[in-house]
Protein backbone atom coordinates (compact mmCIF):
# COMPACT_ATOMS: atom_id res chain seq x y z
CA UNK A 1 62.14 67.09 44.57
CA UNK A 2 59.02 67.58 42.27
CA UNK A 3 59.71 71.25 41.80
CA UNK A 4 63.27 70.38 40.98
CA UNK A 5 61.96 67.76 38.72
CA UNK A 6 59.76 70.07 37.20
CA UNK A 7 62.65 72.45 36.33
CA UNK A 8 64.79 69.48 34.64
CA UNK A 9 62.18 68.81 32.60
CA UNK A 10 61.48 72.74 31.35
CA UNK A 11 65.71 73.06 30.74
CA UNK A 12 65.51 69.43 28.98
CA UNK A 13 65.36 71.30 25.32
CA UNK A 14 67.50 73.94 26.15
CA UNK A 15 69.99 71.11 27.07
CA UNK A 16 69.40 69.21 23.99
CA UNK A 17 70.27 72.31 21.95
CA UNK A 18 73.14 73.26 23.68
CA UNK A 19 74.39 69.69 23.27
CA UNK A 20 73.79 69.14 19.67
CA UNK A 21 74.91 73.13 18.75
CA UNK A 22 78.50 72.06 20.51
CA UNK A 23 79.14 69.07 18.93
CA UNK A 24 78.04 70.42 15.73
CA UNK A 25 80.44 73.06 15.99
CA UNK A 26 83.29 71.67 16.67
CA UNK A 27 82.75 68.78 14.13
CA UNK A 28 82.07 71.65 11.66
CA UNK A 29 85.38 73.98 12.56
CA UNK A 30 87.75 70.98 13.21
CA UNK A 31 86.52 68.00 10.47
CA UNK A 32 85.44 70.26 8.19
CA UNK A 33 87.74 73.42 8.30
CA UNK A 34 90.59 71.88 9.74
CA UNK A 35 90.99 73.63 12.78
CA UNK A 36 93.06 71.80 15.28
CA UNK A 37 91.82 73.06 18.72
CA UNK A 38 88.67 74.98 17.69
CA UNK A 39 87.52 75.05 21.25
CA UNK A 40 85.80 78.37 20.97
CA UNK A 41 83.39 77.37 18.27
CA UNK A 42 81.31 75.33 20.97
CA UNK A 43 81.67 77.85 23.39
CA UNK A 44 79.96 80.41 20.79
CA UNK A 45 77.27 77.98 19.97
CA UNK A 46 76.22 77.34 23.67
CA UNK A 47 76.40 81.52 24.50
CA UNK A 48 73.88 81.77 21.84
CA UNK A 49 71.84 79.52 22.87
CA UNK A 50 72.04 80.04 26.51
CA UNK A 51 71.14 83.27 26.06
CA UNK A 52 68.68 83.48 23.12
CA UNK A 53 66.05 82.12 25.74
CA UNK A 54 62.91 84.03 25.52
CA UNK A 55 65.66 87.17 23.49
CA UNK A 56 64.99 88.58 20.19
CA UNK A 57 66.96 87.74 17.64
CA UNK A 58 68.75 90.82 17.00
CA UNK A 59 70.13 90.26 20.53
CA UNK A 60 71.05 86.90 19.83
CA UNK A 61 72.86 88.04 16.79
CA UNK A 62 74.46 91.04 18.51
CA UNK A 63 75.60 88.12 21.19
CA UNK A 64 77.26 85.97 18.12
CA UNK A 65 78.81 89.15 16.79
CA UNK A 66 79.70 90.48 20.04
CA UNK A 67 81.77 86.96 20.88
CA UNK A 68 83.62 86.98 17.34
CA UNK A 69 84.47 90.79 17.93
CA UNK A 70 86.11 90.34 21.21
CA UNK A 71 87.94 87.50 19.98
CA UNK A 72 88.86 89.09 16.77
CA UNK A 73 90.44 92.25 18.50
CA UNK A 74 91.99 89.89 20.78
CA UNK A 75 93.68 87.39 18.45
CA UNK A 76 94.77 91.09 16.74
CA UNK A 77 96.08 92.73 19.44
CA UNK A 78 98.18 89.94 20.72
CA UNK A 79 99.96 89.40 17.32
CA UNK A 80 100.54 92.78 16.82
CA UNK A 81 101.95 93.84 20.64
CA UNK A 82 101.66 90.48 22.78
CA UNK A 83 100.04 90.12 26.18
CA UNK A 84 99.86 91.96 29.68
CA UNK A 85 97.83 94.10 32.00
CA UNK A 86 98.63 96.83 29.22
CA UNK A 87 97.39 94.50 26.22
CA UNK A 88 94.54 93.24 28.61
CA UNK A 89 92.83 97.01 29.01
CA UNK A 90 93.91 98.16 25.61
CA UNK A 91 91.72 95.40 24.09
CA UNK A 92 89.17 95.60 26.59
CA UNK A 93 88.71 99.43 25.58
CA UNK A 94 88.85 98.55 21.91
CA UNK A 95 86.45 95.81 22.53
CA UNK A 96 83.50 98.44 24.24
CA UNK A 97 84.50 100.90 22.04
CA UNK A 98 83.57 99.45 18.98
CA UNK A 99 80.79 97.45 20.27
CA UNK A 100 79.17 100.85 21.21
CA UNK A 101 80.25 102.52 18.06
CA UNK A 102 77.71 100.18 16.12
CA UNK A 103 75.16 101.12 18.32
CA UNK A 104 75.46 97.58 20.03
CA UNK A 105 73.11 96.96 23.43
CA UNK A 106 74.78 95.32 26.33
CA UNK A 107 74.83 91.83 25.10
CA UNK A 108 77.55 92.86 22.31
CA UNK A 109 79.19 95.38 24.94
CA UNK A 110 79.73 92.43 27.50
CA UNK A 111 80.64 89.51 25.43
CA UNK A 112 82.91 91.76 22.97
CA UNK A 113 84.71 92.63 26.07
CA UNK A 114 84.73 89.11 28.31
CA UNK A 115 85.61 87.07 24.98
CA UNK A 116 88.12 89.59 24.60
CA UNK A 117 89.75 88.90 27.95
CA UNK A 118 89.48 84.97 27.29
CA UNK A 119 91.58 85.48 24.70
CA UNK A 120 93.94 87.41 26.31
CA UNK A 121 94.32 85.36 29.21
CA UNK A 122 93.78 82.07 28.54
CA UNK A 123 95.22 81.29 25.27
CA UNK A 124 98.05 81.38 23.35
CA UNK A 125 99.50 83.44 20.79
CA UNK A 126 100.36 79.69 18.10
CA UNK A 127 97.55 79.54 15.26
CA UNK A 128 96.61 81.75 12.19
CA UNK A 129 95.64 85.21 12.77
CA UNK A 130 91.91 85.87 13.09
CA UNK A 131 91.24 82.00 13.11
CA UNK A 132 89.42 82.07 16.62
CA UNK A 133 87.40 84.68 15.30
CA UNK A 134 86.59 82.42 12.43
CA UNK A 135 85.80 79.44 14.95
CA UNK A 136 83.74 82.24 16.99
CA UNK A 137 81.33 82.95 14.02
CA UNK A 138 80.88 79.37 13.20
CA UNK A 139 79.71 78.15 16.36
CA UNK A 140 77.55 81.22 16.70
CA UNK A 141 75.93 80.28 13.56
CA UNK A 142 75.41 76.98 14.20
CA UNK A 143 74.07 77.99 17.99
CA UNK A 144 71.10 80.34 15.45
CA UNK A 145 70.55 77.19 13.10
CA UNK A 146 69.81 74.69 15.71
CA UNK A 147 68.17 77.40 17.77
CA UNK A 148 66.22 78.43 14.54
CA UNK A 149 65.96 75.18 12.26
CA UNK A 150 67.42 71.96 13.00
CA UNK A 151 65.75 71.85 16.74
CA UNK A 152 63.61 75.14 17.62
CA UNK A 153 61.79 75.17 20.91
CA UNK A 154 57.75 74.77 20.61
CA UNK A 155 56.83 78.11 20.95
CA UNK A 156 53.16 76.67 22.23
CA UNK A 157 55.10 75.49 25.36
CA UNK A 158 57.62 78.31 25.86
CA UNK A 159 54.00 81.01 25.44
CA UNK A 160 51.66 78.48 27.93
CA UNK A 161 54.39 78.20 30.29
CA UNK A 162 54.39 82.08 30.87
CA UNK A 163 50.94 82.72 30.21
CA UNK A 164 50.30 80.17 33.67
CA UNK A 165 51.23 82.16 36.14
CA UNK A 166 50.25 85.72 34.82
CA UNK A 167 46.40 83.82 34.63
CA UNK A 168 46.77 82.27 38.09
CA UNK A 169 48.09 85.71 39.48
CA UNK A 170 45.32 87.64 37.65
CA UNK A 171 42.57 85.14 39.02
CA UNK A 172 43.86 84.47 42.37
CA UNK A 173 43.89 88.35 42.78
CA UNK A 174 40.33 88.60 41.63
CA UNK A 175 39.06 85.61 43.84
CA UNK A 176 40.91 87.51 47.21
CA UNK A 177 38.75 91.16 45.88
CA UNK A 178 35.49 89.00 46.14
CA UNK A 179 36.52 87.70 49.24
CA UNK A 180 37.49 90.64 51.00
CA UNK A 181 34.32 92.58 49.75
CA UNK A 182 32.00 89.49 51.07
CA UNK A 183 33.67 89.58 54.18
CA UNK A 184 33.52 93.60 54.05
CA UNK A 185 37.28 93.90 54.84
CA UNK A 186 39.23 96.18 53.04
CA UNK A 187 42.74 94.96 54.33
CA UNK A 188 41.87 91.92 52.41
CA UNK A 189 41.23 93.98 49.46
CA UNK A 190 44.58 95.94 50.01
CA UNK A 191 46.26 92.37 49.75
CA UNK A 192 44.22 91.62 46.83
CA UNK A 193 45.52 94.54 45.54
CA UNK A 194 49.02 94.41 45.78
CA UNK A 195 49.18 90.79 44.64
CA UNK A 196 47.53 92.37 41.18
CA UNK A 197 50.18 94.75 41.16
CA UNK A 198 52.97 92.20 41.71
CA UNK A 199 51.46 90.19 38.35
CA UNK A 200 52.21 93.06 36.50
CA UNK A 201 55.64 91.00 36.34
CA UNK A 202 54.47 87.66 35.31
CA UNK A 203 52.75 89.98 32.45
CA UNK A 204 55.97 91.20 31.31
CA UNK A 205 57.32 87.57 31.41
CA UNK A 206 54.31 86.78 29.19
CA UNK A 207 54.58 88.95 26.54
CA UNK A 208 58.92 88.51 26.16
CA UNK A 209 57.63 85.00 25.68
CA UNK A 210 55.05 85.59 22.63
CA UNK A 211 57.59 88.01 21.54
CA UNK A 212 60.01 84.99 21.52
CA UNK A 213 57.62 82.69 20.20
CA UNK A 214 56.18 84.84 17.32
CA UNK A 215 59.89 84.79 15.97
CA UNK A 216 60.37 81.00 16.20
CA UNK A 217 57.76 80.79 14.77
CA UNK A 218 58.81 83.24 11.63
CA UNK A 219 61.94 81.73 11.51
CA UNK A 220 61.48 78.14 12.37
CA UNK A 221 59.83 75.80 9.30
CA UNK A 222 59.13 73.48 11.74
CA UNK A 223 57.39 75.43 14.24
CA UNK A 224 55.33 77.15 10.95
CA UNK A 225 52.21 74.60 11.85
CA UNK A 226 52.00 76.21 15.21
CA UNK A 227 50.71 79.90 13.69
CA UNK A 228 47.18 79.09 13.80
CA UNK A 229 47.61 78.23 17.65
CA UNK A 230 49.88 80.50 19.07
CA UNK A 231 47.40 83.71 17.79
CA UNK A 232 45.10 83.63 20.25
CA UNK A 233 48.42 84.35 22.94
CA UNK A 234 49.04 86.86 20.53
CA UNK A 235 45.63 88.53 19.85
CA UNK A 236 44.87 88.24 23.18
CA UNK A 237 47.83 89.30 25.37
CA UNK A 238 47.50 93.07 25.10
CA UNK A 239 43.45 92.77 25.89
CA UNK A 240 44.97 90.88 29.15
CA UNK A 241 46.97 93.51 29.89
CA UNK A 242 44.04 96.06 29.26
CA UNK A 243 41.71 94.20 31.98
CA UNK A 244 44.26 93.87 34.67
CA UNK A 245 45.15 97.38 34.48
CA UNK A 246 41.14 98.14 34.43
CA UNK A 247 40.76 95.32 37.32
CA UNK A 248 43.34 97.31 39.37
CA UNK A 249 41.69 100.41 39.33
CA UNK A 250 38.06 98.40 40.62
CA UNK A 251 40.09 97.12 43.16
CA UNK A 252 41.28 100.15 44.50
CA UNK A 253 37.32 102.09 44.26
CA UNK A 254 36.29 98.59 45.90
CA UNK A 255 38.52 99.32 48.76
CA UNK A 256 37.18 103.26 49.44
CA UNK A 257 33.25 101.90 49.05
CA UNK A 258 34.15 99.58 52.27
CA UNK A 259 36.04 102.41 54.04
CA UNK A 260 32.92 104.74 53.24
CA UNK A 261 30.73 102.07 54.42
CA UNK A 262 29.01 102.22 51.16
CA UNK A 263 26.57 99.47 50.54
CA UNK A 264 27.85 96.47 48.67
CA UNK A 265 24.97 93.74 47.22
CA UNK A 266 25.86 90.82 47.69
CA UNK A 267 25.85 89.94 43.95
CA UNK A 268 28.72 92.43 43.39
CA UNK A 269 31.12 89.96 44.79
CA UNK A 270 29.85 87.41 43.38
CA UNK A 271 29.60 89.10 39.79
CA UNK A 272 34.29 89.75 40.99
CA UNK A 273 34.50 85.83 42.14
CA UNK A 274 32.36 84.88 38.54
CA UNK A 275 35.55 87.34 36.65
CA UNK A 276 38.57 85.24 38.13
CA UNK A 277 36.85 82.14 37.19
CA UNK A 278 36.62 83.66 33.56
CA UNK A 279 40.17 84.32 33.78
CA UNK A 280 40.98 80.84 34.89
CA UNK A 281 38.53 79.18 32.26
CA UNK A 282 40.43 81.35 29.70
CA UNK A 283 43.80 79.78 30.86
CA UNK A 284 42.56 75.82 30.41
CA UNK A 285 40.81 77.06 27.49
CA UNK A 286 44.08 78.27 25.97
CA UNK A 287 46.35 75.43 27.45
CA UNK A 288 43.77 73.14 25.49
CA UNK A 289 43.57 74.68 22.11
CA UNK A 290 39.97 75.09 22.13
CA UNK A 291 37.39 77.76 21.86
CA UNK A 292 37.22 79.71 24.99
CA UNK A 293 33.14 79.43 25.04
CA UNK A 294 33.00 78.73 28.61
CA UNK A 295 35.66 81.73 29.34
CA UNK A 296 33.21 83.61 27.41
CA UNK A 297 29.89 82.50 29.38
CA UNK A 298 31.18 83.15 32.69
CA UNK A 299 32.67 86.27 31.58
CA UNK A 300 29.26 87.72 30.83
CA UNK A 301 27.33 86.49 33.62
CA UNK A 302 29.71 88.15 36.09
CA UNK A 303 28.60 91.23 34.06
CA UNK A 304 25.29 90.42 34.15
CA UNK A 305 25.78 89.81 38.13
CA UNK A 306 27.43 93.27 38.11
CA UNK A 307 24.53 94.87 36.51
CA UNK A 308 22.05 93.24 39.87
CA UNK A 309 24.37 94.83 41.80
CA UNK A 310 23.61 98.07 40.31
CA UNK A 311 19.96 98.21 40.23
CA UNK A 312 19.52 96.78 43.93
CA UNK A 313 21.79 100.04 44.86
CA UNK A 314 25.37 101.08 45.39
CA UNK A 315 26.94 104.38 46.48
CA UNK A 316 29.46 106.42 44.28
CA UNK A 317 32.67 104.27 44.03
CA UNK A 318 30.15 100.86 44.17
CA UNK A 319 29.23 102.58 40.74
CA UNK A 320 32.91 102.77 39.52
CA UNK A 321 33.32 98.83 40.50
CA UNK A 322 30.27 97.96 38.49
CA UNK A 323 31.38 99.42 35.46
CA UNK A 324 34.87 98.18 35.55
CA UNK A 325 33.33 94.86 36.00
CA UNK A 326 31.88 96.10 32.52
CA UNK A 327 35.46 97.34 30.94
CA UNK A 328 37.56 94.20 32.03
CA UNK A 329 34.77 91.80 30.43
CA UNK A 330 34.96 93.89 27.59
CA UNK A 331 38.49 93.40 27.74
CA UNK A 332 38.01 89.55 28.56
CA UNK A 333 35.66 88.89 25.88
CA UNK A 334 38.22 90.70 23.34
CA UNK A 335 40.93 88.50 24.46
CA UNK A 336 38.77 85.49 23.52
CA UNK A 337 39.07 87.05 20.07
CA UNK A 338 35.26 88.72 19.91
CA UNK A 339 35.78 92.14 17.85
CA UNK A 340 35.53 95.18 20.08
CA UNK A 341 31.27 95.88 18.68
CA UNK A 342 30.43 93.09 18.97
CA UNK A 343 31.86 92.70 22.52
CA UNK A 344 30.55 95.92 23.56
CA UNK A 345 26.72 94.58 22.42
CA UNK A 346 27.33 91.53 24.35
CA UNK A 347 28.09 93.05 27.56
CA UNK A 348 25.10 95.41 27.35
CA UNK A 349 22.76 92.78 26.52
CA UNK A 350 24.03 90.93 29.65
CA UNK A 351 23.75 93.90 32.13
CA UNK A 352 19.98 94.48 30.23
CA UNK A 353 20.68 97.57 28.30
CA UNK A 354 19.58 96.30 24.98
CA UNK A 355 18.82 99.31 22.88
CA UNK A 356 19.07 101.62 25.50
CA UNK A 357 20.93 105.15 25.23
CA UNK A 358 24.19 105.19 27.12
CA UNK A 359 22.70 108.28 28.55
CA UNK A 360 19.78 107.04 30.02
CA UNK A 361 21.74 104.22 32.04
CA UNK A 362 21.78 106.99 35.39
CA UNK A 363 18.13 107.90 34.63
CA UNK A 364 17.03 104.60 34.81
CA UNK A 365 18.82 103.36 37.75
CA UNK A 366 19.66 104.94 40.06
CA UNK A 367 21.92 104.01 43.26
CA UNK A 368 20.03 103.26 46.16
CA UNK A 369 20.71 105.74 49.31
CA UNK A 370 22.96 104.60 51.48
């Protein structure tokens, strides 16, 4: 019931548009152009929007053309030579053909050819020539204005909303790495793992979303207030993206020090468990608008934990987990919006190699034998 709750209330504005985009539409084709039955003009505005969710908006566009193409060949083709299973694949074929000739994706492809068939099957031939076509463009239009001006989504919302799971993935899987490496298990790790892996989705989902919401934005006056907020999603995404695919590969050295029985400090989980919570910090930070200082804190004291680790002694791949601890807070720290100096001289003061040469890091420490 909550969950279902829960997904009412994320469709609500999506609902809202639909709602006013249809009624616009056909007050604007039938009040204001005179069309008697313009029933396809809602139908246009509602595709848009329906599928303009989280789309660029040359796909939404190719959608709107794509609807008024099919119908348009349609309305043509049925004047000219009337209907059947003939007519029916004759404008279907038209329909893909010149949907692909303008280098259309799928969106135009499929809804040039299904409005197409609408046409052909469910209406009749009584009307002006090409005046469905005209209806189709109107309500496609007024599906981009609402979507675009008169009631655009708040891309903060549609950006958080995505960003939450990718950020409870990414932490989770770092909180199961520490766990499995205090407990010296490396099926736990393997899990850990392959839950990272899996959140290489919800990253995907993330970044369609700031795609989405970066053009709302642009094209939105409303939404134009919401710049300033939405660019650290932006700035930070990619960094995101950087440190899970650097956190993945310390997962997977992590596993082969336990199956060599290397020794593992007990600060080196700890410096893993100190990374999710960075993560998760970084997630309220963001939902809240503020300055990610705590994200930042515990992001360099799991380095700093990382860099005990090292100097009480670790074998070869214990060495590889310590400095993608490193990499990933590097990464972290970017994401926060720290330029990528100034983040690298934070993350060596915190492991204690102020003013040190990065080639005297192994002849200063050195792993202890194991």
């Amino acid at each position: 019931m909550i969950a279902a709750l829960a997904r009412g209330r994320a469709g609500l504005m999506l609902a809202l548009q639909s709602g006013l985009a249809a009624g616009l539409a056909w007050f604007v084709a039938h009040d204001l152009f005179g069309r008697p039955m313009p029933f396809f003009a809602p139908i246009a505005a509602v595709i848009t929007l329906g599928s303009s969710v989280g789309q660029r908006l040359r796909r939404t566009s190719e959608l709107v053309i794509g609807v008024a193409v099919g119908i348009g060949l349609g309305d043509g083709i049925i004047l000219l030579i009337g209907t059947g299973p003939i007519q029916i694949g004759l404008i279907v074929l038209l329909a893909v053909l010149l949907a692909t000739a303008v280098g259309g994706g799928a969106p135009l492809i499929v809804q040039s050819a299904s409005s197409a068939v609408l046409v052909a099957t469910l209406t009749s031939t009584s009307g002006q020539p090409w005046t469905r076509f005209l209806d189709a463009l109107v309500g496609g239009g007024i599906g981009l204005a609402v979507m675009s001006v008169l009631l655009p989504l708040n891309p903060l919302t549609v950006v958080s909303r995505a960003a939450d799971p990718a950020l409870r993935a990414f932490t989770a899987g770092l909180h199961d790495v520490a766990r499995g490496l205090t407990a010296r298990d490396p099926e736990v790790v393997q899990g850990a793992l392959e839950r990272l892996r899996a959140a290489e989705g919800t990253f995907a989902a993330f970044r369609t979303a700031i795609d989405a919401a970066r053009e709302n934005v642009a094209f939105a006056p409303a939404r134009w207030r919401s710049r300033g907020a939405l660019a650290q999603y932006v700035e930070g995404a990619d960094q995101l993206t950087y440190a899970l695919r650097n956190v993945r590969v310390m997962v997977r050295r992590a596993q082969i020090a336990l199956n060599d029985q290397e020794p593992v400090p007990d600060v080196l989980p700890a410096s893993i468990q100190h990374l999710g919570d960075a993560v998760d910090l970084l997630r309220q930070e963001w939902d809240r608008g503020v300055e990610p200082l705590a994200t930042r804190e515990r992001a360099l004291r799991a380095v700093a934990e990382s860099g005990r680790a090292y100097a009480e002694g670790v074998g070869y791949s214990g060495g590889v987990v310590v400095a993608q601890v490193r990499t990933a807070v590097a990464d972290l720290l970017r994401a926060t919006g720290i330029e990528y100096a100034e983040a690298t001289r934070l993350v060596r003061d915190a492991i204690g190699w102020r003013g040190r040469p990065h080639g005297a890091r192994k002849r200063q420490i050195r792993p202890r034998q194991s």
